[in-house]
PDB file of N, CA and C in Angstrom:
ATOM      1  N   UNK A   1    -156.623 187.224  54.199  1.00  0.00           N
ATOM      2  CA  UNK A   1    -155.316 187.432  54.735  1.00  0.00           C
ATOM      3  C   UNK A   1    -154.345 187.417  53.568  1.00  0.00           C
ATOM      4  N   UNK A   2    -153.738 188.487  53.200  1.00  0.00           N
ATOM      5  CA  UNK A   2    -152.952 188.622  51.954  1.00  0.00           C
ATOM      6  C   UNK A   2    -151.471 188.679  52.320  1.00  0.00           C
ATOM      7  N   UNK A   3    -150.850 188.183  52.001  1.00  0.00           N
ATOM      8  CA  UNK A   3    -149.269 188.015  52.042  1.00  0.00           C
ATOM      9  C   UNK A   3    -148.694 189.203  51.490  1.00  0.00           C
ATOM     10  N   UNK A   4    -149.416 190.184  51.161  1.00  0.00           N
ATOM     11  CA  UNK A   4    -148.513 191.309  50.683  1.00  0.00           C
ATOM     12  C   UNK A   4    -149.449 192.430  50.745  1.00  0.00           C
ATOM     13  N   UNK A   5    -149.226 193.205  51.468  1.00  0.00           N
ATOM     14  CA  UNK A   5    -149.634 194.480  52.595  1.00  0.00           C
ATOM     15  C   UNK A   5    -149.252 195.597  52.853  1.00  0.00           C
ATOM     16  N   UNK A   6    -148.319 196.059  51.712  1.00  0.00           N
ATOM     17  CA  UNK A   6    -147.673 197.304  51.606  1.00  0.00           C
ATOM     18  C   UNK A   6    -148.094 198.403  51.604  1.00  0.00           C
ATOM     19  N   UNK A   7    -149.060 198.498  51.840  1.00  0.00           N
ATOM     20  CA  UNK A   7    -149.934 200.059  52.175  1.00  0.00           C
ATOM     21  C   UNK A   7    -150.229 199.870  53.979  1.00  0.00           C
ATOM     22  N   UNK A   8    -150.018 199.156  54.793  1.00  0.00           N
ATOM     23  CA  UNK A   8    -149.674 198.980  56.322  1.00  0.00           C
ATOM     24  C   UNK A   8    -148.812 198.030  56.581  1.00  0.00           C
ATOM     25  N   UNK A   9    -147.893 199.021  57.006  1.00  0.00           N
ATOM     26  CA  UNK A   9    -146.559 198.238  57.177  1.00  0.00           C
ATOM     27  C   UNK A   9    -146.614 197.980  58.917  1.00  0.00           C
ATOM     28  N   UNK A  10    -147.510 197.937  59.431  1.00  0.00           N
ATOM     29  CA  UNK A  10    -147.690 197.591  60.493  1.00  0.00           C
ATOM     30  C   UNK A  10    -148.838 196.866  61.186  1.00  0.00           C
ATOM     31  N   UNK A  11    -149.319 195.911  60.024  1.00  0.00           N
ATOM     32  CA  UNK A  11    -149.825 194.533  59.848  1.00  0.00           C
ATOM     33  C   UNK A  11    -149.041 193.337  59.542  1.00  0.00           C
ATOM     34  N   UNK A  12    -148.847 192.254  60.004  1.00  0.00           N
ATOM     35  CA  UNK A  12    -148.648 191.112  59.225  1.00  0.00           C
ATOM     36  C   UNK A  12    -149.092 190.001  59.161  1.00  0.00           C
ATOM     37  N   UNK A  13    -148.987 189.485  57.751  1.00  0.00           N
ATOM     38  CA  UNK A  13    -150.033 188.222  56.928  1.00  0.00           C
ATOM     39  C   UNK A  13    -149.624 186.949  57.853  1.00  0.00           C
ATOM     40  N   UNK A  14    -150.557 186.074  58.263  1.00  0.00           N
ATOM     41  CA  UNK A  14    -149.870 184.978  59.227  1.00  0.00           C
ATOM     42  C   UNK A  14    -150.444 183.854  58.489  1.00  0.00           C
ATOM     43  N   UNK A  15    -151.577 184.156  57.303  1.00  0.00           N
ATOM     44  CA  UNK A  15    -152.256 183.298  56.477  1.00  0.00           C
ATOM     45  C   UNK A  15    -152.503 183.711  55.386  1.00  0.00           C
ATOM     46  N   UNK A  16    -152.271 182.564  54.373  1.00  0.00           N
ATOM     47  CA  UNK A  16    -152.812 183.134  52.934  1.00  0.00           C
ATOM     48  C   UNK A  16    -154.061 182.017  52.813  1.00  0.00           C
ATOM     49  N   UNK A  17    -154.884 181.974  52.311  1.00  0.00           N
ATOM     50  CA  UNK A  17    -156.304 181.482  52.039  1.00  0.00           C
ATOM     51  C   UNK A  17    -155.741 180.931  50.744  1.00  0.00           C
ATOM     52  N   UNK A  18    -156.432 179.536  50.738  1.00  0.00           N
ATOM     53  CA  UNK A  18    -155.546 178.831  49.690  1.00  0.00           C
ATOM     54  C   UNK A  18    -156.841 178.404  48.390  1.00  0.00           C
ATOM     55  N   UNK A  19    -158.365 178.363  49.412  1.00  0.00           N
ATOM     56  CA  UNK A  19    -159.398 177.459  48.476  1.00  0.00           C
ATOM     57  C   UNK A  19    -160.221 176.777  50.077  1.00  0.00           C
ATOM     58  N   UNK A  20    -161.507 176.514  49.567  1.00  0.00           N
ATOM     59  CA  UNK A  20    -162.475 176.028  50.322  1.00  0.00           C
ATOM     60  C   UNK A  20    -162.211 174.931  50.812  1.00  0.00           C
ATOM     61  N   UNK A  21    -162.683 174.382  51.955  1.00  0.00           N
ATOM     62  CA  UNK A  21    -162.520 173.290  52.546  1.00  0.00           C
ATOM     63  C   UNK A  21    -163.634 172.818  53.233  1.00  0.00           C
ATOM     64  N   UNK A  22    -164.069 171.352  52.749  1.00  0.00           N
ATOM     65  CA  UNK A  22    -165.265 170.683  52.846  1.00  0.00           C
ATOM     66  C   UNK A  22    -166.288 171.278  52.796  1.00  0.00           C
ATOM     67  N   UNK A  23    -167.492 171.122  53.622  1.00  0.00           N
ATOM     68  CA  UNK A  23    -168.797 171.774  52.836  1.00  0.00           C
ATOM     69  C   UNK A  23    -169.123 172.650  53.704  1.00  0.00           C
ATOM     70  N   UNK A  24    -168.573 173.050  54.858  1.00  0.00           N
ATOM     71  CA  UNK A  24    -169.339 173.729  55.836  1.00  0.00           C
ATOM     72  C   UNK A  24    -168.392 175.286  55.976  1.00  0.00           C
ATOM     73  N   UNK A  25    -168.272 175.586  54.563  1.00  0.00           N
ATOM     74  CA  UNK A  25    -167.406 176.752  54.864  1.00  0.00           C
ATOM     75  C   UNK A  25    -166.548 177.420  55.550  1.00  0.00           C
ATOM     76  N   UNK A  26    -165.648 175.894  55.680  1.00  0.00           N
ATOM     77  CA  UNK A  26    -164.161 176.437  56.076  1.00  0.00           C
ATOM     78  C   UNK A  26    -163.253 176.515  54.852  1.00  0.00           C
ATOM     79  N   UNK A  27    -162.380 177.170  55.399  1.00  0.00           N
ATOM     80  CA  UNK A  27    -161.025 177.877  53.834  1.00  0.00           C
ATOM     81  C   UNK A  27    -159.638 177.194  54.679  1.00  0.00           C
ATOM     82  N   UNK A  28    -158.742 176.139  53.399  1.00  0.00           N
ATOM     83  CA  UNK A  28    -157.520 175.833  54.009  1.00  0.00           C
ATOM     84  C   UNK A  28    -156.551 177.134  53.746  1.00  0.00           C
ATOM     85  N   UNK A  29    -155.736 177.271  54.358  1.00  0.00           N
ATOM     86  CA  UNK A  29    -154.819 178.735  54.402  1.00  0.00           C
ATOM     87  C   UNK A  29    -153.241 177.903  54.546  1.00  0.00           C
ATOM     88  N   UNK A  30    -152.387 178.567  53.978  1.00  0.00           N
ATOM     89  CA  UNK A  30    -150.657 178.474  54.091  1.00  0.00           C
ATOM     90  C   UNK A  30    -150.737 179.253  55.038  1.00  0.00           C
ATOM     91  N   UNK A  31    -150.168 178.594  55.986  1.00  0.00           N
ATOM     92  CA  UNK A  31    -149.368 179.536  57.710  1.00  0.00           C
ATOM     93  C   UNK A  31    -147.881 179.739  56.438  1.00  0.00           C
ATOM     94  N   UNK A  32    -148.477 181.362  57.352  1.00  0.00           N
ATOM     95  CA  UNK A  32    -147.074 181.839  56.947  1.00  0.00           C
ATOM     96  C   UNK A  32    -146.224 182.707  58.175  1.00  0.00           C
ATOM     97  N   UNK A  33    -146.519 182.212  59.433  1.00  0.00           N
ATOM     98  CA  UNK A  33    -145.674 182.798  60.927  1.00  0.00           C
ATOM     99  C   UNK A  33    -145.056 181.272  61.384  1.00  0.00           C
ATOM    100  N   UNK A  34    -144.042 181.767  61.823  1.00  0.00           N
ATOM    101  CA  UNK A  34    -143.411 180.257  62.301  1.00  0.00           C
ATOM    102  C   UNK A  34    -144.057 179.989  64.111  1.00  0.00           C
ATOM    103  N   UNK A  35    -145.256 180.753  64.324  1.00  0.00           N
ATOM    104  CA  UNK A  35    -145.867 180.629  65.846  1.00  0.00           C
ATOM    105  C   UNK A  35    -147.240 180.107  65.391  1.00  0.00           C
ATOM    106  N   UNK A  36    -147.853 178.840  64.267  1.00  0.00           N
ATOM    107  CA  UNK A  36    -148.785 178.472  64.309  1.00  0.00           C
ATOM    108  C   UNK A  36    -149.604 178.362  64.824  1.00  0.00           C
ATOM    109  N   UNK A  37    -149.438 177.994  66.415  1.00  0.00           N
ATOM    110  CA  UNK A  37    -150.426 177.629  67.363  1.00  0.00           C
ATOM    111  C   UNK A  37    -151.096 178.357  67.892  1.00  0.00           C
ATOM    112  N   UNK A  38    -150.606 179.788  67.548  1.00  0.00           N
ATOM    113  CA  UNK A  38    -151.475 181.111  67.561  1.00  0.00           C
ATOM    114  C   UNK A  38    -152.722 181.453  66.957  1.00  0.00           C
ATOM    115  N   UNK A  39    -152.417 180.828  65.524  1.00  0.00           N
ATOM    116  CA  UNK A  39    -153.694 180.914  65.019  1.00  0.00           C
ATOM    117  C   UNK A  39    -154.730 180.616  65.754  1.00  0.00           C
ATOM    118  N   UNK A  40    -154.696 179.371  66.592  1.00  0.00           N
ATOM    119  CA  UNK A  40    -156.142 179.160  66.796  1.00  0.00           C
ATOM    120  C   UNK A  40    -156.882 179.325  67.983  1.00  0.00           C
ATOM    121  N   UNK A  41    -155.904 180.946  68.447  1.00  0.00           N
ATOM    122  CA  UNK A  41    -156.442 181.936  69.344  1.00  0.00           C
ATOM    123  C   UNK A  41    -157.174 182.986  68.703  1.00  0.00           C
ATOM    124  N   UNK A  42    -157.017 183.345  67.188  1.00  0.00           N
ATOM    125  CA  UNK A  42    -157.226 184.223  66.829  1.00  0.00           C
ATOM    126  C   UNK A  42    -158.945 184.487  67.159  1.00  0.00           C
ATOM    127  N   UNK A  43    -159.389 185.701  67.889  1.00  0.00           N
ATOM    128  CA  UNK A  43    -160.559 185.994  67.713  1.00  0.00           C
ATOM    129  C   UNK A  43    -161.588 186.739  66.278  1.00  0.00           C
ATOM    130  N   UNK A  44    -160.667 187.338  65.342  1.00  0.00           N
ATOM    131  CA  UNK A  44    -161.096 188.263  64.690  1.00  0.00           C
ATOM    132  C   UNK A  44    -159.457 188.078  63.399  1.00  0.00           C
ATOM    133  N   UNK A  45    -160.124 188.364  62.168  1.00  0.00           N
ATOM    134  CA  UNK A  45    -159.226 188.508  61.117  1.00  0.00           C
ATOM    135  C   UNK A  45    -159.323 189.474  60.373  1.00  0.00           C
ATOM    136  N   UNK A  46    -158.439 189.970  59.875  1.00  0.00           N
ATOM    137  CA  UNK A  46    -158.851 190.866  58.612  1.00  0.00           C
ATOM    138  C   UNK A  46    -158.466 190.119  57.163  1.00  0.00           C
ATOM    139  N   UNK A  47    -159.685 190.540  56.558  1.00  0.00           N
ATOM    140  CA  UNK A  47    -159.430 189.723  54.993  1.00  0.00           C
ATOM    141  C   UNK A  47    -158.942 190.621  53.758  1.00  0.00           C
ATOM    142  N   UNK A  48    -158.167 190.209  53.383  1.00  0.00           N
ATOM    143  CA  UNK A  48    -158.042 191.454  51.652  1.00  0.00           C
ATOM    144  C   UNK A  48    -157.366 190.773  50.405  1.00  0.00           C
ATOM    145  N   UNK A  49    -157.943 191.205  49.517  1.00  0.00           N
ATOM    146  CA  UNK A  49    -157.772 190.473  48.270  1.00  0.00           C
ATOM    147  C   UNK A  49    -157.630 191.463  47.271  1.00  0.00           C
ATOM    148  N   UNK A  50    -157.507 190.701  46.087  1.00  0.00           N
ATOM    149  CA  UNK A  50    -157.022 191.848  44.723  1.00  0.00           C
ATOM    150  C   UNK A  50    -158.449 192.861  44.375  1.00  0.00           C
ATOM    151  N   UNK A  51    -159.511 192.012  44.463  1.00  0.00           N
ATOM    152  CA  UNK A  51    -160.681 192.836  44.012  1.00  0.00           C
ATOM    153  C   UNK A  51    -161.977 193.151  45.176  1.00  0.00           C
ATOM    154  N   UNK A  52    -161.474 192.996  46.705  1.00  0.00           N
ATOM    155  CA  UNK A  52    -162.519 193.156  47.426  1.00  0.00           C
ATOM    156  C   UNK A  52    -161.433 194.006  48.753  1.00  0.00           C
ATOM    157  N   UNK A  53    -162.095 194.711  48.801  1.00  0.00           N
ATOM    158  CA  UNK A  53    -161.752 195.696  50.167  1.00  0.00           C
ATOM    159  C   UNK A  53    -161.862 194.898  51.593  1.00  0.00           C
ATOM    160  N   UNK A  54    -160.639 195.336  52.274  1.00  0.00           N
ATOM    161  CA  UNK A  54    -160.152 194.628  53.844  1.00  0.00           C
ATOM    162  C   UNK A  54    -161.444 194.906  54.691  1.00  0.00           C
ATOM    163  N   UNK A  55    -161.522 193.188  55.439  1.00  0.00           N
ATOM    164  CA  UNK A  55    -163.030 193.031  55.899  1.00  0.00           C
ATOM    165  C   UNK A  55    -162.472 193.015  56.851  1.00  0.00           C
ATOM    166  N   UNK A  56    -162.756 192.799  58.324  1.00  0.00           N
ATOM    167  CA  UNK A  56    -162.657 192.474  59.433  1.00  0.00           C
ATOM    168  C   UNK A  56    -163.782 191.527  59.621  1.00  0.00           C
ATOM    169  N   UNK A  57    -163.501 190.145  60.207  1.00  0.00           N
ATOM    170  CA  UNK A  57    -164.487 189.413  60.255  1.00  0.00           C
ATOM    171  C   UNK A  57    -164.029 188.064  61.804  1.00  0.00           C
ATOM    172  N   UNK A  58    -165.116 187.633  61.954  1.00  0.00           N
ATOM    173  CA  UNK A  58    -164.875 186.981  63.166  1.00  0.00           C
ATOM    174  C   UNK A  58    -164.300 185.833  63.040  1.00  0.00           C
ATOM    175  N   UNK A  59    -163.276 184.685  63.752  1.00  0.00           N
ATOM    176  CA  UNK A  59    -163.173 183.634  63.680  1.00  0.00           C
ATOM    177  C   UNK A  59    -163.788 183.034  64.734  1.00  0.00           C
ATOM    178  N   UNK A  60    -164.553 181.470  64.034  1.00  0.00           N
ATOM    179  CA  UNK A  60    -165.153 180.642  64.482  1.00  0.00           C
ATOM    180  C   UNK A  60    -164.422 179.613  64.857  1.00  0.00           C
ATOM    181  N   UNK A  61    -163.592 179.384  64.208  1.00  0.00           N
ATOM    182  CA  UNK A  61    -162.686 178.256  64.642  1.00  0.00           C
ATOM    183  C   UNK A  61    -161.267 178.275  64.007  1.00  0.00           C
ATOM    184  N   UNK A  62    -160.432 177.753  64.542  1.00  0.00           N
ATOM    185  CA  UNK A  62    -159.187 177.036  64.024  1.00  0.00           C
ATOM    186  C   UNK A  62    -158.497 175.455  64.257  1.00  0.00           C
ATOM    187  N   UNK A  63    -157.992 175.298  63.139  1.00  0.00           N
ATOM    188  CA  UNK A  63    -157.400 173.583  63.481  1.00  0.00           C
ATOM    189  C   UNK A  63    -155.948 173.563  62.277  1.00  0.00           C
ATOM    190  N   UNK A  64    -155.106 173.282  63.144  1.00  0.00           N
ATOM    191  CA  UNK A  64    -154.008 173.010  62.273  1.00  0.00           C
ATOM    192  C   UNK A  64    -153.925 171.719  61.603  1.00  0.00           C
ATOM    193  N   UNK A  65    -153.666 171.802  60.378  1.00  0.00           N
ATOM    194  CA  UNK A  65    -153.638 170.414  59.424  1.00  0.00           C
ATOM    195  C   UNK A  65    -152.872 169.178  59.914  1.00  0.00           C
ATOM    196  N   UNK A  66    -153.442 168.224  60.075  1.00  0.00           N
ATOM    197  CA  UNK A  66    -152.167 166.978  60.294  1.00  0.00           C
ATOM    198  C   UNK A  66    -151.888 166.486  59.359  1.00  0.00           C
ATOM    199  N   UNK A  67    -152.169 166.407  58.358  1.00  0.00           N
ATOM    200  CA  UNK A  67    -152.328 165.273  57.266  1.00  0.00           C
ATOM    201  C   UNK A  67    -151.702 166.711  55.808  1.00  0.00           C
ATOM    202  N   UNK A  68    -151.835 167.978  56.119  1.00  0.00           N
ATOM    203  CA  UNK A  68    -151.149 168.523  55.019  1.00  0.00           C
ATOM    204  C   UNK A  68    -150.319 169.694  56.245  1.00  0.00           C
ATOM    205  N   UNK A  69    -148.899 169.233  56.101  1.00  0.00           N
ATOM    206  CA  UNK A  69    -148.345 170.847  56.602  1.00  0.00           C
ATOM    207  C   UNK A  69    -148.331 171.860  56.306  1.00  0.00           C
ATOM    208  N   UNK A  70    -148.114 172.739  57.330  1.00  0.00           N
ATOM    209  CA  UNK A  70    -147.983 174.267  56.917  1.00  0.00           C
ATOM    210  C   UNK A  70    -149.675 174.361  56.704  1.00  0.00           C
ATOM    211  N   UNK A  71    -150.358 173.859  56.786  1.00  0.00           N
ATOM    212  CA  UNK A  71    -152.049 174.406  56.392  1.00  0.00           C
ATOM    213  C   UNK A  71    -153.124 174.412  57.561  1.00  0.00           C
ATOM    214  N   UNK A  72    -153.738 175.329  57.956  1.00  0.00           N
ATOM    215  CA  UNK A  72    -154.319 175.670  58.866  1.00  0.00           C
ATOM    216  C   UNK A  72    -155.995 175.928  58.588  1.00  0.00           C
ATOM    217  N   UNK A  73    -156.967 175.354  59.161  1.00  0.00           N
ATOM    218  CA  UNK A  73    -158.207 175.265  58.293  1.00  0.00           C
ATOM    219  C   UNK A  73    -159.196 176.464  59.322  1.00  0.00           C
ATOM    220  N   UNK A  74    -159.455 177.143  58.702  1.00  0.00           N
ATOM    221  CA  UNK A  74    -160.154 178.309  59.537  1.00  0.00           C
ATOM    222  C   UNK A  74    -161.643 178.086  59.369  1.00  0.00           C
ATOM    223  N   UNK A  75    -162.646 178.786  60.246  1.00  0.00           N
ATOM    224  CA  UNK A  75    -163.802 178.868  59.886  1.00  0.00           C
ATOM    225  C   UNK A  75    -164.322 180.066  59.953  1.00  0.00           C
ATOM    226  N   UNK A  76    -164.912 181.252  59.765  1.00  0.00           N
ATOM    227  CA  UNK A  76    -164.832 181.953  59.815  1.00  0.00           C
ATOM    228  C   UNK A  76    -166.541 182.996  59.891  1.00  0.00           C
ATOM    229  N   UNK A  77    -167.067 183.682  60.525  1.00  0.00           N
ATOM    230  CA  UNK A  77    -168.040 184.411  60.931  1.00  0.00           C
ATOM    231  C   UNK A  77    -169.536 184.363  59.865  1.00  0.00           C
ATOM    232  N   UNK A  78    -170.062 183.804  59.840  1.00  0.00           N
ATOM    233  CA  UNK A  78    -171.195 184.048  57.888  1.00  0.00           C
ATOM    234  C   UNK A  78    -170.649 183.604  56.889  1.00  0.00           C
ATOM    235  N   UNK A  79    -169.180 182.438  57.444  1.00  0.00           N
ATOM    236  CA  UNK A  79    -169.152 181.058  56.496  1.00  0.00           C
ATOM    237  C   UNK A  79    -169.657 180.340  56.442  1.00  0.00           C
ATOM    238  N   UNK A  80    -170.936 179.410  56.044  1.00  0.00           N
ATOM    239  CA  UNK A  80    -171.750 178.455  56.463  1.00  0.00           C
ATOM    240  C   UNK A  80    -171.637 177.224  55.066  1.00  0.00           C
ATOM    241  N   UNK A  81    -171.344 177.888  53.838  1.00  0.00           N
ATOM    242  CA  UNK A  81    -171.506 176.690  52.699  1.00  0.00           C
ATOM    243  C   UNK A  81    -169.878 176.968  52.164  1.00  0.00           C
ATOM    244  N   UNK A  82    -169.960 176.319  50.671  1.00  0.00           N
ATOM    245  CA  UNK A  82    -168.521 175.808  49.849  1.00  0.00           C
ATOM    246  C   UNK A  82    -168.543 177.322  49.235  1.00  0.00           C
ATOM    247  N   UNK A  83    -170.292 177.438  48.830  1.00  0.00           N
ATOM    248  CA  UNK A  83    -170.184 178.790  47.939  1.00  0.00           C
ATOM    249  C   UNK A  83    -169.882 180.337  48.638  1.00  0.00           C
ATOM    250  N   UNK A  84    -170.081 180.025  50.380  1.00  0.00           N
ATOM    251  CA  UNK A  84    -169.483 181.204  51.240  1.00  0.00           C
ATOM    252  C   UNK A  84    -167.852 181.564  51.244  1.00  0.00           C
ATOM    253  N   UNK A  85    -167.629 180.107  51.329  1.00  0.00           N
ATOM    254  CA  UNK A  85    -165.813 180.248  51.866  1.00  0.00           C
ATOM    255  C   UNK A  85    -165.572 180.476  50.047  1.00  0.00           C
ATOM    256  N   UNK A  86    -166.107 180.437  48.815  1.00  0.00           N
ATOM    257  CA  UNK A  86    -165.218 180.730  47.942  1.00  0.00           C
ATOM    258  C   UNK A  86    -165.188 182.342  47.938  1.00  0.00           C
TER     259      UNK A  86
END
């Protein structure tokens, strides 16, 4: 989920992927929509980054952070280890 998307201007980033989280291949993410609690309806994401082409991939789970704001811990479809979610 990339915060900057200027080749579809009719997408928008609701997460940036920040780094892995614990061992079972979840990724903590910066919410970046002020409707958080959405996230963790999401069925399906699209992923894109500087050097890998936009994936579409499933979500497994969501949980909003208590203990760090603004951070939302996803799990995500054939995430299973630390070395998946990197």
């Amino acid at each position: 989920m990339n915060a900057q998307q200027p080749e579809n201007p009719d997408k928008v980033a609701v997460a940036r992927i920040l780094r892995p989280h614990g061992r079972r291949g979840e990724v903590a993410c910066e919410i970046l929509t002020d409707f958080p609690e959405r996230l963790k309806t999401l069925k399906f994401a699209e992923l894109a980054g500087e050097r890998a082409p936009v994936r579409r991939v499933a979500v497994r789970s969501c949980w909003l952070s208590q203990s760090r704001r603004r951070q939302a811990i996803l799990l995500f479809e054939g995430s299973d280890s630390i070395s998946d979610a990197e």
